[in-house]
PDB file of N, CA and C in Angstrom:
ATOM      1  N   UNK A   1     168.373  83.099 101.374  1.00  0.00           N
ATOM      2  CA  UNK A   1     166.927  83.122 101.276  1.00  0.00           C
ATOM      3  C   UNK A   1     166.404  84.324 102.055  1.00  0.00           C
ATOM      4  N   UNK A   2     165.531  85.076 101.687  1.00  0.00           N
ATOM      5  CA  UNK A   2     164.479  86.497 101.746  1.00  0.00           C
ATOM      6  C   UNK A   2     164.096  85.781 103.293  1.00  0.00           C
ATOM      7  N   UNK A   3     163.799  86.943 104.157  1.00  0.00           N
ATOM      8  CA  UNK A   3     162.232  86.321 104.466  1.00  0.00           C
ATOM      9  C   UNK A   3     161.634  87.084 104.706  1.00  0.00           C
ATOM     10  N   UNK A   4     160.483  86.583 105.036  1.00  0.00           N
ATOM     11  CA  UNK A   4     159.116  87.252 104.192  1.00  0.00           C
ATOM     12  C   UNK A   4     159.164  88.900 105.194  1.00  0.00           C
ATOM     13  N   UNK A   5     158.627  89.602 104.594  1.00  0.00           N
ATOM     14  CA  UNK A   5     158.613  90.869 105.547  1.00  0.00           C
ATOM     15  C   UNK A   5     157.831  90.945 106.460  1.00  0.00           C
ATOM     16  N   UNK A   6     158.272  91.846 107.391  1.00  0.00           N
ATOM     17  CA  UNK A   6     157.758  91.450 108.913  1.00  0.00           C
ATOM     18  C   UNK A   6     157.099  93.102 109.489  1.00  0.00           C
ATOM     19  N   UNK A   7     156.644  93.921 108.337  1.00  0.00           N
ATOM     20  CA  UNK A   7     156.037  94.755 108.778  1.00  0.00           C
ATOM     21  C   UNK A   7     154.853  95.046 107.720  1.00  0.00           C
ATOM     22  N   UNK A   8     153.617  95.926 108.418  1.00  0.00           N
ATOM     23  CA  UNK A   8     152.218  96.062 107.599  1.00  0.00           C
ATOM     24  C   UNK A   8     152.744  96.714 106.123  1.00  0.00           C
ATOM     25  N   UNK A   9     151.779  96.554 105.136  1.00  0.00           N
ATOM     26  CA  UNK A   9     152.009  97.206 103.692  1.00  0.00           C
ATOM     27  C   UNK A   9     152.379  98.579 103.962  1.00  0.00           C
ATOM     28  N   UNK A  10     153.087  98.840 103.314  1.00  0.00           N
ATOM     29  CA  UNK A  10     153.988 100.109 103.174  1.00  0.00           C
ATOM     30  C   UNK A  10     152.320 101.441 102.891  1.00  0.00           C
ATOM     31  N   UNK A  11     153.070 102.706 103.001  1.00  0.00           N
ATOM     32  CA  UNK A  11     151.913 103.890 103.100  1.00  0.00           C
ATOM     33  C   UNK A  11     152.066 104.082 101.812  1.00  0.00           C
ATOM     34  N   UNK A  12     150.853 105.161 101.315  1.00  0.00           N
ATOM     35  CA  UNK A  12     150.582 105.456  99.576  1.00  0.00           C
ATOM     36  C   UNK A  12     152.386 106.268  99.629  1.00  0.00           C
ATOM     37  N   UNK A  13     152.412 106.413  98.586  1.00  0.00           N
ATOM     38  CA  UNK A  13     153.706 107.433  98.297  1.00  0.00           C
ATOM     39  C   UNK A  13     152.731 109.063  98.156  1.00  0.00           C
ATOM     40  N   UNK A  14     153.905 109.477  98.885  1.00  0.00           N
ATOM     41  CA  UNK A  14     152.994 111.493  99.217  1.00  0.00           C
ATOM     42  C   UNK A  14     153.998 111.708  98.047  1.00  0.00           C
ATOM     43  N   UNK A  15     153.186 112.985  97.738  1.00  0.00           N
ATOM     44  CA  UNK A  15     153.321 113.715  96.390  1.00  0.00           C
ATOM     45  C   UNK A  15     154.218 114.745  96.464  1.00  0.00           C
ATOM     46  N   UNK A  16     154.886 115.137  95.443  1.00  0.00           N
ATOM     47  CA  UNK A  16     156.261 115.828  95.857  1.00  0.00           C
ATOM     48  C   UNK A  16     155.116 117.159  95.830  1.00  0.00           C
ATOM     49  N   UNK A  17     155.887 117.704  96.839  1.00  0.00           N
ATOM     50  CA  UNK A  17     155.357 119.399  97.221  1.00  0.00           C
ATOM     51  C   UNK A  17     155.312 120.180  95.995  1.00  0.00           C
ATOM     52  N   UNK A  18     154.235 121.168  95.396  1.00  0.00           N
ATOM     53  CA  UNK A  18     154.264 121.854  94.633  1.00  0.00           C
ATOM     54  C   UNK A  18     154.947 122.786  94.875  1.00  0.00           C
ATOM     55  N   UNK A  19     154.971 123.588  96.203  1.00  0.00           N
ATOM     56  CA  UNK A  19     155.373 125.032  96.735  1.00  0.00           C
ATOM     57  C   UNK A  19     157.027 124.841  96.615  1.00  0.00           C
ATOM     58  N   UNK A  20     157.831 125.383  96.311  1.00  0.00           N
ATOM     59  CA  UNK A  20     159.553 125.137  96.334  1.00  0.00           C
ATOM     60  C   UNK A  20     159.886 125.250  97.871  1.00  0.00           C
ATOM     61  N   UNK A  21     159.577 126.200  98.254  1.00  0.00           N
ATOM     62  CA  UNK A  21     159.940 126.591  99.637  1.00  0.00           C
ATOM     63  C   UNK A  21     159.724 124.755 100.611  1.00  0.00           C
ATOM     64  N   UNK A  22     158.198 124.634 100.304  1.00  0.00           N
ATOM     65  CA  UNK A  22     158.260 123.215 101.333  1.00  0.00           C
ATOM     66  C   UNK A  22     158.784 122.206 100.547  1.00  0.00           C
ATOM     67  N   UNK A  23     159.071 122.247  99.414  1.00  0.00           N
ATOM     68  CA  UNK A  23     160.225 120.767  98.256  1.00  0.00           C
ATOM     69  C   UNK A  23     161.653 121.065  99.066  1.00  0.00           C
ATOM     70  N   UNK A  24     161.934 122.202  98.878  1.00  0.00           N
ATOM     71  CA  UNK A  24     163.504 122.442  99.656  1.00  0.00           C
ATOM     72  C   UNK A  24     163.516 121.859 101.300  1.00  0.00           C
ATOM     73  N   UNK A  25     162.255 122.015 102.226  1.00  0.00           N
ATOM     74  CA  UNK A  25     162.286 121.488 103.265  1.00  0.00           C
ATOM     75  C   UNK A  25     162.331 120.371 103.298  1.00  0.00           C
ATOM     76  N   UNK A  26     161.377 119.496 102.709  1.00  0.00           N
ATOM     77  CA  UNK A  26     161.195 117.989 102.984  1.00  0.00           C
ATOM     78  C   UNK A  26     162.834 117.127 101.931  1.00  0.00           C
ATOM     79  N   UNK A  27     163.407 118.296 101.271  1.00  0.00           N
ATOM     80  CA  UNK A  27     164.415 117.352 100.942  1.00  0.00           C
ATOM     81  C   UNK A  27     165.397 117.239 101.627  1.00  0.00           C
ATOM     82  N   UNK A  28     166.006 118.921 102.141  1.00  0.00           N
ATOM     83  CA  UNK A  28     166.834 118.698 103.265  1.00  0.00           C
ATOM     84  C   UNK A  28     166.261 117.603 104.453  1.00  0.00           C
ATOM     85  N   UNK A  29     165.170 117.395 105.130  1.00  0.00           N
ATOM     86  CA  UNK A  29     165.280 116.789 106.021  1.00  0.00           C
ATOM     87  C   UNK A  29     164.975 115.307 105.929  1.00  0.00           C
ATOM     88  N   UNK A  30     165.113 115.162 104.508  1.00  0.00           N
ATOM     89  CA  UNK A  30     165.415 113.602 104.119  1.00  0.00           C
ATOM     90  C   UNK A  30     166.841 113.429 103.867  1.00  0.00           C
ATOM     91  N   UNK A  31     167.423 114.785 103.338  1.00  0.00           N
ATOM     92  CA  UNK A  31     169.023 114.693 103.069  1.00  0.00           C
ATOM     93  C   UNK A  31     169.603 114.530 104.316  1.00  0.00           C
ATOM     94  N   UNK A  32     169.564 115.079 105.133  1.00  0.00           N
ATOM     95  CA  UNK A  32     169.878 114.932 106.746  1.00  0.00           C
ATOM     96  C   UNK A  32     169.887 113.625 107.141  1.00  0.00           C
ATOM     97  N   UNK A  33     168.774 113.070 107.250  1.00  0.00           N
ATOM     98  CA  UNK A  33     168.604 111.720 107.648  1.00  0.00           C
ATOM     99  C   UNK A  33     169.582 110.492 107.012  1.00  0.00           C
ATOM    100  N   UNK A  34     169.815 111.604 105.965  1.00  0.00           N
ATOM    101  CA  UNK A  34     170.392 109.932 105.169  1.00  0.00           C
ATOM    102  C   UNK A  34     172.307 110.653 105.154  1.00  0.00           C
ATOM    103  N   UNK A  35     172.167 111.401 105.540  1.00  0.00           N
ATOM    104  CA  UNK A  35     173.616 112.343 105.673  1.00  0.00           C
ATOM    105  C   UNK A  35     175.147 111.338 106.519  1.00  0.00           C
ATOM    106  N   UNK A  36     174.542 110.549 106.966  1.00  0.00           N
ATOM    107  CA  UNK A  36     175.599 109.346 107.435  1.00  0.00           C
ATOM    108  C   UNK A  36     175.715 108.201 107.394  1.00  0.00           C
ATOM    109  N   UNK A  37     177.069 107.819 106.824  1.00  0.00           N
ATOM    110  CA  UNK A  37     177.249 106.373 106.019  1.00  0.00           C
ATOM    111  C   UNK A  37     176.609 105.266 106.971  1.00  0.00           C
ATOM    112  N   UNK A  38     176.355 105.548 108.593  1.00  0.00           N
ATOM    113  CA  UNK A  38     176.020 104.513 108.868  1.00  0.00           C
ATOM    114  C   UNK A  38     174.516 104.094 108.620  1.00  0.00           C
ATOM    115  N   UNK A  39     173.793 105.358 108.378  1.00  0.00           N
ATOM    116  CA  UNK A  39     172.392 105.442 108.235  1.00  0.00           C
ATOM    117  C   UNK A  39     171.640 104.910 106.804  1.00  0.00           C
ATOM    118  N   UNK A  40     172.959 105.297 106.229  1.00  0.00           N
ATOM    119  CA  UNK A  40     172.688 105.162 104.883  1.00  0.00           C
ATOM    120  C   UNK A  40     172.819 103.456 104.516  1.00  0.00           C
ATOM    121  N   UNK A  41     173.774 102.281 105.402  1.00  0.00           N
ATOM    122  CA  UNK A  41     174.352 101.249 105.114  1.00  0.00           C
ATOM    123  C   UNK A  41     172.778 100.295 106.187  1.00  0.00           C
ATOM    124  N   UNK A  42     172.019 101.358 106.772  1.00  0.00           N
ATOM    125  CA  UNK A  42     171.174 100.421 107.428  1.00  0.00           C
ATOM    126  C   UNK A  42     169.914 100.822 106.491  1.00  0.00           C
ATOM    127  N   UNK A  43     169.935 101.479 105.429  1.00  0.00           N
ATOM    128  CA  UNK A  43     168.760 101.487 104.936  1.00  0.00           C
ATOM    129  C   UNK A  43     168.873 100.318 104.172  1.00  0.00           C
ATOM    130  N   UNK A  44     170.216 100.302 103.060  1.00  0.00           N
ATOM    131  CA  UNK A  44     170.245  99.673 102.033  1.00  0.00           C
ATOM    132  C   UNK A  44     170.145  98.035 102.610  1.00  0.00           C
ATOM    133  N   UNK A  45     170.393  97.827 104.307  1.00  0.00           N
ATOM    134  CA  UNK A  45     169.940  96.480 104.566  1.00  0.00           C
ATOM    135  C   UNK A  45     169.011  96.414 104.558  1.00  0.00           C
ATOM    136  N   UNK A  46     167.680  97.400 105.146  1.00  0.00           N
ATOM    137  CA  UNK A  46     166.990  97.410 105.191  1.00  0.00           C
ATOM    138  C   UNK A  46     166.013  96.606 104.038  1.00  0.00           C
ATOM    139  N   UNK A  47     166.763  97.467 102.450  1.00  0.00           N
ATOM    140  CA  UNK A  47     165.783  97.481 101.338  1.00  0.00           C
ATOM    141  C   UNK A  47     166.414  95.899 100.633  1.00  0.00           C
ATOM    142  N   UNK A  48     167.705  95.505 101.180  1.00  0.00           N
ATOM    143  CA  UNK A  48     167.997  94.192 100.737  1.00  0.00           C
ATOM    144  C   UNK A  48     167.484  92.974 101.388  1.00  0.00           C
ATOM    145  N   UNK A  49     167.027  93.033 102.385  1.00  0.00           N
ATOM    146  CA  UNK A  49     166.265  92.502 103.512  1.00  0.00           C
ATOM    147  C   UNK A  49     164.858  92.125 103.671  1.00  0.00           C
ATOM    148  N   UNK A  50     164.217  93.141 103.108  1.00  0.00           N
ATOM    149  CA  UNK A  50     162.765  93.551 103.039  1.00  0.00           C
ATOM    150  C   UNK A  50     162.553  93.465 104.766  1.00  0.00           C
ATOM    151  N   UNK A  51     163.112  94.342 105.214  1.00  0.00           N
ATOM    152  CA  UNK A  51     162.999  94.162 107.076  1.00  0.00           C
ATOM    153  C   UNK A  51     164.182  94.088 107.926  1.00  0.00           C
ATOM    154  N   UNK A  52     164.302  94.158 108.696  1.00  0.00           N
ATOM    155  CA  UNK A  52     165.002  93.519 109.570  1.00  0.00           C
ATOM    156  C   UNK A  52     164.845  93.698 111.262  1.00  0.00           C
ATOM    157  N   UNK A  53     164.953  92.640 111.970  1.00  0.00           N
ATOM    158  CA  UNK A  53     165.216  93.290 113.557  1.00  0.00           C
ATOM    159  C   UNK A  53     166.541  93.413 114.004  1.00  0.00           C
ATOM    160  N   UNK A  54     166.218  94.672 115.029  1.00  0.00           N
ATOM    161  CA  UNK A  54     167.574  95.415 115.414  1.00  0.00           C
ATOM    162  C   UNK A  54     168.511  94.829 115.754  1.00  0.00           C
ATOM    163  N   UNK A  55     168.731  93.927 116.216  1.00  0.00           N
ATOM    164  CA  UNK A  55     169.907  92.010 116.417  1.00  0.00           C
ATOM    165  C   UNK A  55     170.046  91.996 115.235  1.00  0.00           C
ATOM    166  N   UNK A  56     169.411  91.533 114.181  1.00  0.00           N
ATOM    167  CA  UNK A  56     169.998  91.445 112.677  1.00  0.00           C
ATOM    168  C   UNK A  56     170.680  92.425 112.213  1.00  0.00           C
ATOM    169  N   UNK A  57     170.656  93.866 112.151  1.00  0.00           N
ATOM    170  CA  UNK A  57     171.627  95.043 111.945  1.00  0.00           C
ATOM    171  C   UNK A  57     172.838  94.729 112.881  1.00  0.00           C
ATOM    172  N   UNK A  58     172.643  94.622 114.016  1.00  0.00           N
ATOM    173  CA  UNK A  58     174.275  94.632 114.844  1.00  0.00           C
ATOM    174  C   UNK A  58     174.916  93.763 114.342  1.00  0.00           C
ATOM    175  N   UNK A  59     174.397  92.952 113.725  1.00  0.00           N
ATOM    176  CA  UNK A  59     175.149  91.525 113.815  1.00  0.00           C
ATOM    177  C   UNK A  59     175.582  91.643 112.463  1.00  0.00           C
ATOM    178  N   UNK A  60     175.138  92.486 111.420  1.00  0.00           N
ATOM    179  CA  UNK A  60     175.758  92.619 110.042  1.00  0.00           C
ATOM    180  C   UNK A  60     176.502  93.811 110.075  1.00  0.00           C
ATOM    181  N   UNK A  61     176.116  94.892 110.580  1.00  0.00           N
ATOM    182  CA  UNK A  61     177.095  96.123 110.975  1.00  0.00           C
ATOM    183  C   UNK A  61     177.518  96.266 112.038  1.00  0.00           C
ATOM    184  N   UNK A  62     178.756  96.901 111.674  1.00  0.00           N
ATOM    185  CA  UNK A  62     179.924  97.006 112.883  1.00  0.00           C
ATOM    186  C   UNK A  62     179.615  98.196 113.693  1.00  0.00           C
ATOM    187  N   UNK A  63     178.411  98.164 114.143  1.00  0.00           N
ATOM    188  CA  UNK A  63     178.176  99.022 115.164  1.00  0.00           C
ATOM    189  C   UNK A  63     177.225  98.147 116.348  1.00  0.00           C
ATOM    190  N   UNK A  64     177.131  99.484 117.525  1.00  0.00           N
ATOM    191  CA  UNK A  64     176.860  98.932 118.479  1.00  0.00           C
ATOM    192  C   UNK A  64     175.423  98.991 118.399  1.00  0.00           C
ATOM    193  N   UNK A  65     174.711  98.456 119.550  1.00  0.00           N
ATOM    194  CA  UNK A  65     172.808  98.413 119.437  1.00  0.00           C
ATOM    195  C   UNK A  65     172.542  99.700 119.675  1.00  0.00           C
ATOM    196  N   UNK A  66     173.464 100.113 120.438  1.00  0.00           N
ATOM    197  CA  UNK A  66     172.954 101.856 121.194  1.00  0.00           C
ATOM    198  C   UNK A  66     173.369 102.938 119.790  1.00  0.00           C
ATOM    199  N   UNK A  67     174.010 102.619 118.900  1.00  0.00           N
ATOM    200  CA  UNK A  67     174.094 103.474 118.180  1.00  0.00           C
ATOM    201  C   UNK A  67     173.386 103.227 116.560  1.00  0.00           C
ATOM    202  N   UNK A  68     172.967 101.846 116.770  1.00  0.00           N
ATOM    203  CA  UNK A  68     172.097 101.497 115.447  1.00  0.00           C
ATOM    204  C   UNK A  68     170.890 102.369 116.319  1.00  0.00           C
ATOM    205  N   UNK A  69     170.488 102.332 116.992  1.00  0.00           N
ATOM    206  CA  UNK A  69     168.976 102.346 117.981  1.00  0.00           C
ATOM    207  C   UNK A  69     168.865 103.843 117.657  1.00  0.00           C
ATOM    208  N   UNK A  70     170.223 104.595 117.629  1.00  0.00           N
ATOM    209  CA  UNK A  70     170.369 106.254 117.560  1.00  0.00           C
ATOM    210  C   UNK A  70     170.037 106.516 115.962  1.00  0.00           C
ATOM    211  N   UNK A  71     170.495 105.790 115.380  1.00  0.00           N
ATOM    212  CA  UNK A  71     170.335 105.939 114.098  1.00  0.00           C
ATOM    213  C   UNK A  71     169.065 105.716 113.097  1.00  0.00           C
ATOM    214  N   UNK A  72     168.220 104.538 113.754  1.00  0.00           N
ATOM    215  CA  UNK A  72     167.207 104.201 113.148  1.00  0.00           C
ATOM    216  C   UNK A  72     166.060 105.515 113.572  1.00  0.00           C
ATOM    217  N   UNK A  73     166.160 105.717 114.600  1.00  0.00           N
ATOM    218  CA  UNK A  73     165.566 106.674 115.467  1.00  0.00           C
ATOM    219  C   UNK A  73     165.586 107.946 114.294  1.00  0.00           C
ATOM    220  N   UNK A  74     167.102 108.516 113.783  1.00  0.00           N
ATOM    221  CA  UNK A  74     166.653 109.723 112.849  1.00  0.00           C
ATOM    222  C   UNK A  74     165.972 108.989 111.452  1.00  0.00           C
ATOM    223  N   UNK A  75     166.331 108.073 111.038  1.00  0.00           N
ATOM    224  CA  UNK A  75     165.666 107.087 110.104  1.00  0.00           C
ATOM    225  C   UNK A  75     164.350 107.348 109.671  1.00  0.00           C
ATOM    226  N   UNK A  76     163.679 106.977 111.080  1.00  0.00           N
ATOM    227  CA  UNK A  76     162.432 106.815 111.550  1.00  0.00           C
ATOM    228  C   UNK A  76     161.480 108.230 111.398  1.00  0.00           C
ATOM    229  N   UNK A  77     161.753 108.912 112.254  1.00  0.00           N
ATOM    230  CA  UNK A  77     161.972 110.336 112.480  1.00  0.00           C
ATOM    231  C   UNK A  77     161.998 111.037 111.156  1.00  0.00           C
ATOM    232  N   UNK A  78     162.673 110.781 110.208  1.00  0.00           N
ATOM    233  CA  UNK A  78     162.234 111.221 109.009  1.00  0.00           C
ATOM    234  C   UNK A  78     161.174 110.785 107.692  1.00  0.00           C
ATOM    235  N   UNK A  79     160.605 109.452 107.900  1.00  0.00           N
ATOM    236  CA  UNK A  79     159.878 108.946 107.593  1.00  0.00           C
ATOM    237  C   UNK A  79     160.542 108.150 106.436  1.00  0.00           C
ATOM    238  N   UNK A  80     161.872 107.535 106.572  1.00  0.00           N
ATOM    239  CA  UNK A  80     162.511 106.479 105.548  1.00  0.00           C
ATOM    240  C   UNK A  80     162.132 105.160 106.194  1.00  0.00           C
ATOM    241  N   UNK A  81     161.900 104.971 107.077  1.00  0.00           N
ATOM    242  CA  UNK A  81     161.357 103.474 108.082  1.00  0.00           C
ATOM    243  C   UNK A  81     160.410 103.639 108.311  1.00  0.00           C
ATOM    244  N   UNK A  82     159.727 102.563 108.821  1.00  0.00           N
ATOM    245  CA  UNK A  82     158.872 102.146 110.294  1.00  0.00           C
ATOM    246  C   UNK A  82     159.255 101.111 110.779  1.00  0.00           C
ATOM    247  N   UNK A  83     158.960 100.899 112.104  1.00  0.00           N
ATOM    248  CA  UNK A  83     158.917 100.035 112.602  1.00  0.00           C
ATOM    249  C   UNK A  83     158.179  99.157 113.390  1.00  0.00           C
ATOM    250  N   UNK A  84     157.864  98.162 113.432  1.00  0.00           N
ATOM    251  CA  UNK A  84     156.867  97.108 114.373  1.00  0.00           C
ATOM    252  C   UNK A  84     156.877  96.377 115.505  1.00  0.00           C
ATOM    253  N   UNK A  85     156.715  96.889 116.118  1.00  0.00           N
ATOM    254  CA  UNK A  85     156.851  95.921 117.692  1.00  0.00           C
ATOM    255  C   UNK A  85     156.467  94.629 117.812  1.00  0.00           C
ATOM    256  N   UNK A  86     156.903  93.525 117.685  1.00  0.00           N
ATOM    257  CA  UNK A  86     156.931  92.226 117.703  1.00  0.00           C
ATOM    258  C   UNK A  86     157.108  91.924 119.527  1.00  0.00           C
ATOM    259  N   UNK A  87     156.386  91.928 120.379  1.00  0.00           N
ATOM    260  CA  UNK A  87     156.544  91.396 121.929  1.00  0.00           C
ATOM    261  C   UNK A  87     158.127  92.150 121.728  1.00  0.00           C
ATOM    262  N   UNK A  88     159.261  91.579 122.801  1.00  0.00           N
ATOM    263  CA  UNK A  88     160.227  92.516 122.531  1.00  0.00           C
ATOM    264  C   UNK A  88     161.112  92.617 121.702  1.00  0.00           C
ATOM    265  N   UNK A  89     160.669  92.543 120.422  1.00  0.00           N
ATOM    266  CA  UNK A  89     161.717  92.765 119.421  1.00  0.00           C
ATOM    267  C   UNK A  89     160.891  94.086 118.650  1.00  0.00           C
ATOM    268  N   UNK A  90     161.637  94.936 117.897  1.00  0.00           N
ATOM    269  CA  UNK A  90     161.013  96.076 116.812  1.00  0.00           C
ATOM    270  C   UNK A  90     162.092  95.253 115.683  1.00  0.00           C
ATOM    271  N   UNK A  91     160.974  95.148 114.347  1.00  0.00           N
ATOM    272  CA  UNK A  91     161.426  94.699 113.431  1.00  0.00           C
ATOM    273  C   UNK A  91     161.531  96.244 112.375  1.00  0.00           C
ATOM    274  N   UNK A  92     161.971  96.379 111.505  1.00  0.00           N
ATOM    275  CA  UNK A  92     162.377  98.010 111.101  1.00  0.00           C
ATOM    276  C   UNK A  92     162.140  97.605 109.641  1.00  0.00           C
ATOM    277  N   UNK A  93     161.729  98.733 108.859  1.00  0.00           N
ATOM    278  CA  UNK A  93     161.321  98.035 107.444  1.00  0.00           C
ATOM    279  C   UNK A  93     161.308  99.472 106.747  1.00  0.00           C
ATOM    280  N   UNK A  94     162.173  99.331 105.169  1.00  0.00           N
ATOM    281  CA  UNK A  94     161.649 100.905 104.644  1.00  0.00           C
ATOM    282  C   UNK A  94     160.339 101.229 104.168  1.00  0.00           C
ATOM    283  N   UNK A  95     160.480 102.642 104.020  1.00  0.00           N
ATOM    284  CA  UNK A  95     158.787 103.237 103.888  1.00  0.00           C
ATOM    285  C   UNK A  95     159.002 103.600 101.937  1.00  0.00           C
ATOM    286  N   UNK A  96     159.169 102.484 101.761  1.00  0.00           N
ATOM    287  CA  UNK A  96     158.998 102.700  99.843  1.00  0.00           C
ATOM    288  C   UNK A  96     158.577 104.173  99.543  1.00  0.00           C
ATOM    289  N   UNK A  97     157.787 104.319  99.661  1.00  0.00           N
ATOM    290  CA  UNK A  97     156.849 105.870  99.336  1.00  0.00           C
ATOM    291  C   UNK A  97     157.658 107.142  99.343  1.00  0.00           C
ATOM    292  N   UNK A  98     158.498 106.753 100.696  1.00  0.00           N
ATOM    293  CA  UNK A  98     159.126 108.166 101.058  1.00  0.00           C
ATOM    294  C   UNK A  98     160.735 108.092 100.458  1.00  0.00           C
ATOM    295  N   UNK A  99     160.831 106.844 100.331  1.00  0.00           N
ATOM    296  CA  UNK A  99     162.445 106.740  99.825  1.00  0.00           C
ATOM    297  C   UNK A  99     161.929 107.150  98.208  1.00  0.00           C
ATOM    298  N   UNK A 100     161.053 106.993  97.706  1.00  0.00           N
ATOM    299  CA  UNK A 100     160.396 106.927  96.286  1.00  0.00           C
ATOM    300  C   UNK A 100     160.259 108.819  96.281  1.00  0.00           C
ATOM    301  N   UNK A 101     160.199 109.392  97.111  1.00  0.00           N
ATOM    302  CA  UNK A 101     159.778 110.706  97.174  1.00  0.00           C
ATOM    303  C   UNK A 101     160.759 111.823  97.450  1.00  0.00           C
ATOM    304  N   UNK A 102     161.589 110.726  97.879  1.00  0.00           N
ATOM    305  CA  UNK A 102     163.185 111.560  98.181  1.00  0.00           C
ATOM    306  C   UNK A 102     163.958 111.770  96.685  1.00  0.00           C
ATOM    307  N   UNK A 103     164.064 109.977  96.203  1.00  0.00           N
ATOM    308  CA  UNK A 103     164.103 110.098  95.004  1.00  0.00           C
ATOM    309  C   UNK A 103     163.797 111.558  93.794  1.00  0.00           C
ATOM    310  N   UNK A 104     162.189 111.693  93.970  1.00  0.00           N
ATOM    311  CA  UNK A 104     162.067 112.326  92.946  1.00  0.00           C
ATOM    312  C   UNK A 104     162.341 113.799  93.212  1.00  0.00           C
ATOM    313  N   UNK A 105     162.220 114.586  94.716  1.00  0.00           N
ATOM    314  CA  UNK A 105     162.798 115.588  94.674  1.00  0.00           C
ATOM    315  C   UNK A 105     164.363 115.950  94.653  1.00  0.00           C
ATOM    316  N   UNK A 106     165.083 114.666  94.515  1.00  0.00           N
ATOM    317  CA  UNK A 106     166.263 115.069  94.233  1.00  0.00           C
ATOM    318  C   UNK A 106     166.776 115.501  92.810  1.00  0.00           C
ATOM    319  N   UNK A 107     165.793 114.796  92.097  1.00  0.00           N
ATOM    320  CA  UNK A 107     165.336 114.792  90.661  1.00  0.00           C
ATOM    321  C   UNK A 107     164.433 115.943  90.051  1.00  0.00           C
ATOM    322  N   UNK A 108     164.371 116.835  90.967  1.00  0.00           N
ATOM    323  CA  UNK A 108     163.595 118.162  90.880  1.00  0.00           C
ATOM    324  C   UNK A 108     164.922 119.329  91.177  1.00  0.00           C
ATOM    325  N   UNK A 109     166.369 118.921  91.318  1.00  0.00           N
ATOM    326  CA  UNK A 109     166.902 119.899  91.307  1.00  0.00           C
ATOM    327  C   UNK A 109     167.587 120.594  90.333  1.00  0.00           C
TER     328      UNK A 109
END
């Protein structure tokens, strides 16, 4: 069973760059972000999840908190997440829009 998601409605989806020069930027630094299997295995919980808090990633991936924490961080940082501060928990959730935007400039090559 789902449960329900635990962060605010996702942002509009931004528009793929007209200029090539800034399409080539914003893809590399979405390609980057997503450039390691571990980053890549916490999105797809992410998007199977609709959420999750950072205890729920350790506890499904075989990594440690200090290095999920490193990871969500470039995640984040690139605008494939957000996350929500719940008192002390951050619950982590993808940013549809931007995974939707990565999508299509990859689809622009």
């Amino acid at each position: 069973m789902k449960k329900p998601p635990c962060c605010p409605p996702a942002e509009p989806t931004p528009p793929v760059p007209t200029d090539e020069a800034e399409a080539n930027e914003r893809l590399a630094q979405l390609a980057k972000a997503l450039g390691h299997p571990a980053r890549v295995a916490i999105l797809r919980m992410l998007v199977r999840e609709q959420g999750c808090i950072v205890g729920d990633i350790t506890r499904e991936l075989p990594f440690a908190q200090s290095t999920v924490s490193q990871h969500l961080k470039q995640l984040k940082d690139a605008g494939l997440i957000r996350g929500d501060v719940d008192g002390p928990r951050v619950c982590y959730c993808v940013e549809p829009g931007v995974v939707a935007l990565f999508k299509a400039l990859v689809g622009t090559l």
